[in-house]
Protein backbone atom coordinates (compact mmCIF):
# COMPACT_ATOMS: atom_id res chain seq x y z
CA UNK A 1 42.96 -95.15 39.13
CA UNK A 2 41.19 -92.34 40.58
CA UNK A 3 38.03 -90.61 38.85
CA UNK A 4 39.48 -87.89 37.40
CA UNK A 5 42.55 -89.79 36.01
CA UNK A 6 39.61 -92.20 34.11
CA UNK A 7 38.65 -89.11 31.68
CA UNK A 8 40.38 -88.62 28.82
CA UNK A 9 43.12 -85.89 28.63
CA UNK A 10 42.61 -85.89 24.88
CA UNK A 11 38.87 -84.70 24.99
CA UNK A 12 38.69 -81.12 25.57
CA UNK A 13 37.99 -79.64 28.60
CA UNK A 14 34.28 -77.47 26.83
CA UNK A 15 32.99 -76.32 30.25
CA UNK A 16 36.03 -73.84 31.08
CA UNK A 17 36.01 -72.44 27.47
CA UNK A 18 32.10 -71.99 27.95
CA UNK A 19 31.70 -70.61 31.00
CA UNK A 20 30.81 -68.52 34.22
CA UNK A 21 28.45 -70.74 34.10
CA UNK A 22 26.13 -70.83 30.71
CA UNK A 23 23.00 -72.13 32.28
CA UNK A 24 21.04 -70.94 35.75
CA UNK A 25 19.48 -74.44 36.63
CA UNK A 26 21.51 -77.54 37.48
CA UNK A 27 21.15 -80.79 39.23
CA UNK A 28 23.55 -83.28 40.86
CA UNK A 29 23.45 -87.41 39.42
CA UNK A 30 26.02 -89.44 41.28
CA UNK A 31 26.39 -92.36 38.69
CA UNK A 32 25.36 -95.84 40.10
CA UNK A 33 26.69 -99.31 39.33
CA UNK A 34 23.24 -99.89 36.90
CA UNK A 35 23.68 -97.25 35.11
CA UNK A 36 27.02 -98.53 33.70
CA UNK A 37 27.38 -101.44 31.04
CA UNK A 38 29.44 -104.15 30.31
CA UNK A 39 32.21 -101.62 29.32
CA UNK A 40 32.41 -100.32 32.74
CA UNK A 41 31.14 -96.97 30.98
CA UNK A 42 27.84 -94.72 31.77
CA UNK A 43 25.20 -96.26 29.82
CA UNK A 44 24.13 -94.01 26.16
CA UNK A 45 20.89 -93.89 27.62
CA UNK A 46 21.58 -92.98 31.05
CA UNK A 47 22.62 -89.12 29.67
CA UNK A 48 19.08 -89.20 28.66
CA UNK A 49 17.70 -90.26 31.72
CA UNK A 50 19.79 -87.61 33.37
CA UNK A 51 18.62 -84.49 31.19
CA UNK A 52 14.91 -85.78 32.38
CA UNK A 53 16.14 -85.14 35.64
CA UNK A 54 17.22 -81.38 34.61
CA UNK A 55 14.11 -80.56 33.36
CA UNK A 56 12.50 -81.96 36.86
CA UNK A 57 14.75 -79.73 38.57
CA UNK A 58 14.12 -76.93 35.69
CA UNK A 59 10.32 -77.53 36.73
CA UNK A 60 11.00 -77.11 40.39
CA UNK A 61 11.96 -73.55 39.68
CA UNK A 62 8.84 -72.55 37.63
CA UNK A 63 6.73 -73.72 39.99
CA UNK A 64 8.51 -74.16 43.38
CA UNK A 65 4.78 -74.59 45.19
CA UNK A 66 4.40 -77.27 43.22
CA UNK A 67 5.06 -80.54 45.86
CA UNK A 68 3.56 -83.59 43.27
CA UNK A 69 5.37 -84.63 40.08
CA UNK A 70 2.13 -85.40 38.10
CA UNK A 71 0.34 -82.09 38.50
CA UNK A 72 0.77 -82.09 34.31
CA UNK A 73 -2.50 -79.30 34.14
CA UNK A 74 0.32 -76.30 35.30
CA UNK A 75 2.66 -77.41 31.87
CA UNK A 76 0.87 -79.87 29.87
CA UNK A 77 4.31 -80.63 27.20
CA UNK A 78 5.05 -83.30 25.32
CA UNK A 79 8.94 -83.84 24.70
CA UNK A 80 8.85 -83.97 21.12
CA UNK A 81 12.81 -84.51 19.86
CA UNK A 82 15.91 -85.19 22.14
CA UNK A 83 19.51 -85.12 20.93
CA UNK A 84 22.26 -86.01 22.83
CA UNK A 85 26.29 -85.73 22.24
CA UNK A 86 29.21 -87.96 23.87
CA UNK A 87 32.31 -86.05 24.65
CA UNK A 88 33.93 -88.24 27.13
CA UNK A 89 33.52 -91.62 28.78
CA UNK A 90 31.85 -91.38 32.54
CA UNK A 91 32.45 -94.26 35.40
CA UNK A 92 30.22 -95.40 38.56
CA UNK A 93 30.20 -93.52 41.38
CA UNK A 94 31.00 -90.27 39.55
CA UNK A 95 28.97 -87.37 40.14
CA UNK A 96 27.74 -85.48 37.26
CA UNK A 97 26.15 -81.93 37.15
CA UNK A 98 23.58 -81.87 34.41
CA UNK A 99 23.36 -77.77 33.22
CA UNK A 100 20.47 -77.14 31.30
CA UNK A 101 18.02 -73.66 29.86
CA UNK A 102 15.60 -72.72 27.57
CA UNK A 103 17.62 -71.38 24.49
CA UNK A 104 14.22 -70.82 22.33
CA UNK A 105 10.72 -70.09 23.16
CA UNK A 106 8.23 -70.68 20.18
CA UNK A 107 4.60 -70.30 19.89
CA UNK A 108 3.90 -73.59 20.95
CA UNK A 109 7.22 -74.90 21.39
CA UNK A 110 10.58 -74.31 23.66
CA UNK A 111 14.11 -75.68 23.57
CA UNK A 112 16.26 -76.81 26.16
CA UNK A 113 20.13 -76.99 25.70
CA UNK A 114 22.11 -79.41 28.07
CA UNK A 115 25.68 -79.41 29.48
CA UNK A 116 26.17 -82.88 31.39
CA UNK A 117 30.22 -82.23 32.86
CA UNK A 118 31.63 -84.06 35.95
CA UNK A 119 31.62 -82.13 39.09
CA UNK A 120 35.47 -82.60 40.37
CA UNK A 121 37.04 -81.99 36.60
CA UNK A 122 34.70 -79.89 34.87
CA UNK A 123 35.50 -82.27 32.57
CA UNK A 124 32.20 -82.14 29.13
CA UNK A 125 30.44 -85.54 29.18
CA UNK A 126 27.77 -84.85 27.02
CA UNK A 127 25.53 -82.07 25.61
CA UNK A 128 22.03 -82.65 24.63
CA UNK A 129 18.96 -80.60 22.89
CA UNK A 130 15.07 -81.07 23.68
CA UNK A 131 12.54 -79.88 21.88
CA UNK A 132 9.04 -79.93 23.91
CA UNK A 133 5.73 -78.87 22.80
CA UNK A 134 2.75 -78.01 24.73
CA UNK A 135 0.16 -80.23 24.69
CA UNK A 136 -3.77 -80.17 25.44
CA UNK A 137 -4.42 -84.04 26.77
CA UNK A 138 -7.91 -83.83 26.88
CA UNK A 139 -8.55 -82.61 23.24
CA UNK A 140 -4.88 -84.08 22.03
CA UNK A 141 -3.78 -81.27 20.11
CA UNK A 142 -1.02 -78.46 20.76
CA UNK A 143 -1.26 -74.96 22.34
CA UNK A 144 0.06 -71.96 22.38
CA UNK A 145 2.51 -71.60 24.89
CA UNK A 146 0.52 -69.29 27.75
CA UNK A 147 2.18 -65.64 28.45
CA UNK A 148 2.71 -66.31 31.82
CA UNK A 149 4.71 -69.69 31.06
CA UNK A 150 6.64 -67.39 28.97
CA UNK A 151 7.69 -65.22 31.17
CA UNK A 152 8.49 -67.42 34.42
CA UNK A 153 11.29 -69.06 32.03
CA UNK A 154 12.65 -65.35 31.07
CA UNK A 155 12.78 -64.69 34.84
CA UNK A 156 14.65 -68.08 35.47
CA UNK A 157 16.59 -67.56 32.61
CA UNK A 158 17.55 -63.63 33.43
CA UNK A 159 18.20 -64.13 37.26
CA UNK A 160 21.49 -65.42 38.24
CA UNK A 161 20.46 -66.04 42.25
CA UNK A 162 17.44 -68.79 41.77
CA UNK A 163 18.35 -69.99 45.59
């Protein structure tokens, strides 16, 4: 059985109906053996694991000087809610493209919508929501979300040619 013939023909195919693309960043996750489960299916909470690596990637964009992962003090957040949708099965060795962008900036807090589809189908595997929150770790309380955070995720979210 080949990948694509695995998905479901009866799920609907969201991503064509959606788009020229709805969101600027994506990532690649080629689906490994572990992240399967007894089923033979993608683990639940490996779509979560794979919208963490979105926002990485979303990240990377804001701050492409950036080289280390932990260098928190540029966007101190705190992910505060995560919801996540199954529309179709996924199998190892598949490769996924996780889709994501900011659909609300706040005060304090923004929201990032997901599209998780595989990459030879365009078949929907799951959508998602996050809600973070920026965070002050030293005195443990929120903050405003700074101007200038504001208004590096307009220019992502504006500007089709991120490359």
């Amino acid at each position: 059985m080949s990948i694509s013939s695995s998905i479901d023909s009866n799920v609907p195919n969201y991503y064509e109906s959606f788009m020229d693309f709805r969101f600027k960043v994506e990532t690649q996750v080629k689906i490994r053996f572990s992240d399967t489960d007894a089923m033979g299916h993608c683990n639940n909470a490996r779509m979560i694991s794979y919208m963490e690596e979105g926002r990485v990637e979303y990240f990377k964009k804001l701050f492409p000087h950036v080289t280390r992962a932990n260098q928190f003090d540029l966007f101190p957040f705190i992910l505060a809610e995560i919801q996540c949708s199954y529309k179709a099965p996924a199998f190892c060795n598949q490769l996924l493209i996780v889709s994501l962008g900011t659909t609300h900036i706040g005060t304090k807090s923004f929201t990032f919508e997901y599209d998780i589809y595989e990459a030879e189908s365009k078949q929907m595997v799951a959508t998602g929501k996050s809600i973070q929150v920026m965070y002050d770790y030293k005195n443990n309380k929120t903050i405003t979300i700074p101007q200038e955070i504001k208004e590096k995720i307009n220019n992502i979210e504006l500007n089709s040619n991120l490359d």
